[in-house]
Every structure is written in structure tokens, then in C-alpha cells.
N, C-alpha and C. Protein backbone atom coordinates (compact mmCIF):
# COMPACT_ATOMS: atom_id res chain seq x y z
N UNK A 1 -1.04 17.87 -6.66
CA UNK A 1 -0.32 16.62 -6.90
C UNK A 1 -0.96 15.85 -8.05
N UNK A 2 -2.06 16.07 -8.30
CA UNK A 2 -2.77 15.29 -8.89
C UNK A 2 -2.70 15.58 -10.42
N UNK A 3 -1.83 16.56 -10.28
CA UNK A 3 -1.53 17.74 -11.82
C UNK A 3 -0.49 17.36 -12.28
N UNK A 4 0.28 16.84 -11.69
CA UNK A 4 1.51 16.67 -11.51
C UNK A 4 1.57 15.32 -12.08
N UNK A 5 0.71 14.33 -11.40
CA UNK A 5 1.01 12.74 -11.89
C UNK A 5 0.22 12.65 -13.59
N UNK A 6 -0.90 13.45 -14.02
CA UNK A 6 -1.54 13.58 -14.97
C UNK A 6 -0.16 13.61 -16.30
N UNK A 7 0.72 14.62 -15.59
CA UNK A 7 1.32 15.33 -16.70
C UNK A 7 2.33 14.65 -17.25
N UNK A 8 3.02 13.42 -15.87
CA UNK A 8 3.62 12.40 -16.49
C UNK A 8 2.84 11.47 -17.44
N UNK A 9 1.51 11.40 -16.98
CA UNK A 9 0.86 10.38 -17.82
C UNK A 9 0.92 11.15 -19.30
N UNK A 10 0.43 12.07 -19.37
CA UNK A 10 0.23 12.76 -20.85
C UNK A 10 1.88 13.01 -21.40
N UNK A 11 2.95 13.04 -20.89
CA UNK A 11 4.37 12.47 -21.63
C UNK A 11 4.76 11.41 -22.00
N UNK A 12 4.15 10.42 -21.25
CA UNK A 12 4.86 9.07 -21.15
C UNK A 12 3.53 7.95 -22.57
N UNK A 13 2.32 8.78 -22.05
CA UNK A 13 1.64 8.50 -23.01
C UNK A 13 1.99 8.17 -24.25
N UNK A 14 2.39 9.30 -25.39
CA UNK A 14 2.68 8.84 -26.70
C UNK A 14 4.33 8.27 -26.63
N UNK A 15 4.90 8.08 -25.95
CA UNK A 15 6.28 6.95 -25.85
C UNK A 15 5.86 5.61 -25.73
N UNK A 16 4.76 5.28 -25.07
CA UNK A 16 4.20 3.91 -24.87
C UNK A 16 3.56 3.79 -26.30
N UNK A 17 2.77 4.74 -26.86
CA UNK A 17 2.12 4.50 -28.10
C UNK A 17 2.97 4.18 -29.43
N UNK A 18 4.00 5.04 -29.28
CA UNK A 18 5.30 5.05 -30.36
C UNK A 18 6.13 3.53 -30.60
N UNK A 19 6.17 3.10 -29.25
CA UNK A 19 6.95 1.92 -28.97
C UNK A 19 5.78 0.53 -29.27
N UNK A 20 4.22 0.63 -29.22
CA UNK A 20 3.14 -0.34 -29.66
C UNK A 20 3.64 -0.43 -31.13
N UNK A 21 3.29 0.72 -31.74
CA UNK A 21 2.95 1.10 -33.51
C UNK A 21 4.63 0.82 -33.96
N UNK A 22 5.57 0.58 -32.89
CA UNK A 22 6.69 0.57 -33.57
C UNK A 22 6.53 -1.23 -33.87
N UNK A 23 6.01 -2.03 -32.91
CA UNK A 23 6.30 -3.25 -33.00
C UNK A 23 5.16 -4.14 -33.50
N UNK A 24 4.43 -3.38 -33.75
CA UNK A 24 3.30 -3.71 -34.74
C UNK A 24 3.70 -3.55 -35.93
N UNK A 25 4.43 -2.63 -36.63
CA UNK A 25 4.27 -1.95 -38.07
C UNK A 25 5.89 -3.35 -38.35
N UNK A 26 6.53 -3.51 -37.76
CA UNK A 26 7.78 -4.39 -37.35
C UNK A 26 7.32 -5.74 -37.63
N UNK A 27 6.39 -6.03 -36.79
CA UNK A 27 5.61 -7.51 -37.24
C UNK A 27 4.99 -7.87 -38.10
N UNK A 28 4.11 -6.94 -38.80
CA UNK A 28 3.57 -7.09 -39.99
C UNK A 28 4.46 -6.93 -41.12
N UNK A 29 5.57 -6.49 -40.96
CA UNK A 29 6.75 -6.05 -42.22
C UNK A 29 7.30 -7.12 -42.09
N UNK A 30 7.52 -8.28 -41.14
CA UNK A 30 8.68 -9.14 -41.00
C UNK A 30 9.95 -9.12 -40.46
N UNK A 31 9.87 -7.62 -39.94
CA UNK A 31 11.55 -7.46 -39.45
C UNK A 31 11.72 -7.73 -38.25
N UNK A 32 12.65 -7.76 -37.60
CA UNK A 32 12.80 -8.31 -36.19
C UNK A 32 12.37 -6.81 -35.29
N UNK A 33 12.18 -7.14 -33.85
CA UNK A 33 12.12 -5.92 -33.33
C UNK A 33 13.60 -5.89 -32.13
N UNK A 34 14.30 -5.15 -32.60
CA UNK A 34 15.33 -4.77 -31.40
C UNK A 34 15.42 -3.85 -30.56
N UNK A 35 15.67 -4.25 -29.35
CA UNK A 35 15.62 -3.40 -28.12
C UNK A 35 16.22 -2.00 -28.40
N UNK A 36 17.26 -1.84 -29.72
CA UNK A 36 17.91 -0.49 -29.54
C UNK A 36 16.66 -0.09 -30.69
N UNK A 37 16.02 0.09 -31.42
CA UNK A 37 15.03 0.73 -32.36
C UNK A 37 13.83 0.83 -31.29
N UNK A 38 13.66 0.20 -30.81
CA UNK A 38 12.46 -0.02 -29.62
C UNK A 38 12.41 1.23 -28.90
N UNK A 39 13.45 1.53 -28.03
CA UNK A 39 14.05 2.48 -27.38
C UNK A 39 14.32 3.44 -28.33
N UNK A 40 14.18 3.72 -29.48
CA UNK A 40 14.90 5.16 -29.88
C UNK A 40 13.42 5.75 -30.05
N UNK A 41 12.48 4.26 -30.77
CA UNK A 41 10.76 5.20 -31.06
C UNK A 41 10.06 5.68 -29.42
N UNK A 42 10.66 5.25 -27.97
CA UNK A 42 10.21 5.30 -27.21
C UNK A 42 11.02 6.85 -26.54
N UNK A 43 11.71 7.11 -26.77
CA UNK A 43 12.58 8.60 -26.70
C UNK A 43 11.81 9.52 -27.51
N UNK A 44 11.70 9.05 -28.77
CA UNK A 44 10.99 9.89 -29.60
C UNK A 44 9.69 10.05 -29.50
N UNK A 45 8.98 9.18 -28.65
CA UNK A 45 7.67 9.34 -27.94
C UNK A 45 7.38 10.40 -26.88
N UNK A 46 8.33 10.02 -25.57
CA UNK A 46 8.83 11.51 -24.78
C UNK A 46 9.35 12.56 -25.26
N UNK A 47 9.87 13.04 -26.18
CA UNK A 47 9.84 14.05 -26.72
C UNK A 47 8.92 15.13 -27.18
N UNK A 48 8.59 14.13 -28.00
CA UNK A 48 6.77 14.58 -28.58
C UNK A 48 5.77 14.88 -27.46
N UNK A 49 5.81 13.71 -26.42
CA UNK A 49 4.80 14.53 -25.28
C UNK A 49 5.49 15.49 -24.52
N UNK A 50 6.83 15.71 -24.31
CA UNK A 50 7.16 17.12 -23.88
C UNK A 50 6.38 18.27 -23.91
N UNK A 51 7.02 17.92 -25.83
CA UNK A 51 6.19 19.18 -26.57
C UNK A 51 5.26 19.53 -26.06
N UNK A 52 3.90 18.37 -26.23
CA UNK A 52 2.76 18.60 -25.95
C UNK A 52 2.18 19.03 -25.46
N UNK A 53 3.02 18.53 -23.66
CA UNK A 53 2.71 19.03 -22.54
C UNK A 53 2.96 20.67 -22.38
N UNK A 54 4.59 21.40 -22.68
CA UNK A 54 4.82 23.02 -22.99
C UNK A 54 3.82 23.69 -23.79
N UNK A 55 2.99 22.80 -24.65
CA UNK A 55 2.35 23.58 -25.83
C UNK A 55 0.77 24.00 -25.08
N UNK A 56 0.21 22.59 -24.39
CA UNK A 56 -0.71 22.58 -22.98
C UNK A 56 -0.58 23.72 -22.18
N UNK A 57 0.69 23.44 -21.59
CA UNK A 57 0.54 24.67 -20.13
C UNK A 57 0.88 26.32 -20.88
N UNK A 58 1.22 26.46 -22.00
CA UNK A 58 1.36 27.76 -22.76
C UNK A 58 0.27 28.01 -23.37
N UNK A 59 -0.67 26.99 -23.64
CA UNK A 59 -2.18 27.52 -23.84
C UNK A 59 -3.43 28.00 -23.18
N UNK A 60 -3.07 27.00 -21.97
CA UNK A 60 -4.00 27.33 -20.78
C UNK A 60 -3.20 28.03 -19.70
N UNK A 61 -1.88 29.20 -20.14
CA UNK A 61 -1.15 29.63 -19.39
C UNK A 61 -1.37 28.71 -17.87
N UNK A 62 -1.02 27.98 -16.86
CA UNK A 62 -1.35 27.01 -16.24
C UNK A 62 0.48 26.46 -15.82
N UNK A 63 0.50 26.31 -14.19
CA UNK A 63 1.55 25.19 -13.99
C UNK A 63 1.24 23.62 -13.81
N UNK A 64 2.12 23.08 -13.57
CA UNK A 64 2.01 21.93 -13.38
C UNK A 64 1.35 21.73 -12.35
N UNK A 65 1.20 22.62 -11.18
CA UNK A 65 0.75 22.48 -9.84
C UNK A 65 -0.50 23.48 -9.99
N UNK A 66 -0.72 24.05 -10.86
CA UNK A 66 -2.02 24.59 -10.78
C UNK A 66 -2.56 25.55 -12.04
């Protein structure tokens, strides 16, 4: 179980990071930040840790549960 909650963390991870650097790089430029750009860098965050995660368990051949 404990493999399991990790692996959400390591997806959800760079979506939370994507969606910081989105509204940082936003504030320092001057532009507004909107909920629909917000949400598209935060999709594109889960994506990327998908990857990450398939690229993980195909390296350390490894499931989610063990």
C-alpha cells in the first residue's frame, strides 16, 4: 500500500510544481493568472509524472504493489 500512495505522490508531484512555476513566471511577467492556463500546466504536470512513473517501474522492472 505504501507503494501505491508513493506513486501518486511522484505523479501528482511535478503537476503541483508545473502549476507553482506557472504562477510565478505569470507574476513576474505581469500577466494575469487564469484558472484555464493554470489547469492546462497542471495536466501537463500529470502527464510528465506518468511518464516518469512507467519509465521508474520499467527500470526497476517493479509493480506498483511491489
Amino acid at each position: 500500500m505504501k507503494n501505491i500512495w508513493l506513486s501518486i505522490c511522484y505523479v501528482l508531484g511535478p503537476g503541483v510544481g508545473m502549476v507553482l512555476a506557472h504562477i510565478t513566471i505569470s507574476l513576474f511577467n505581469g500577466e494575469g493568472v487564469t484558472i484555464q492556463n493554470t489547469f492546462k500546466f497542471f495536466v501537463y504536470g500529470i502527464i510528465a509524472g506518468l511518464i516518469l512513473l512507467i519509465l521508474r517501474l520499467m527500470i526497476k522492472g517493479k509493480t506498483l504493489e511491489g
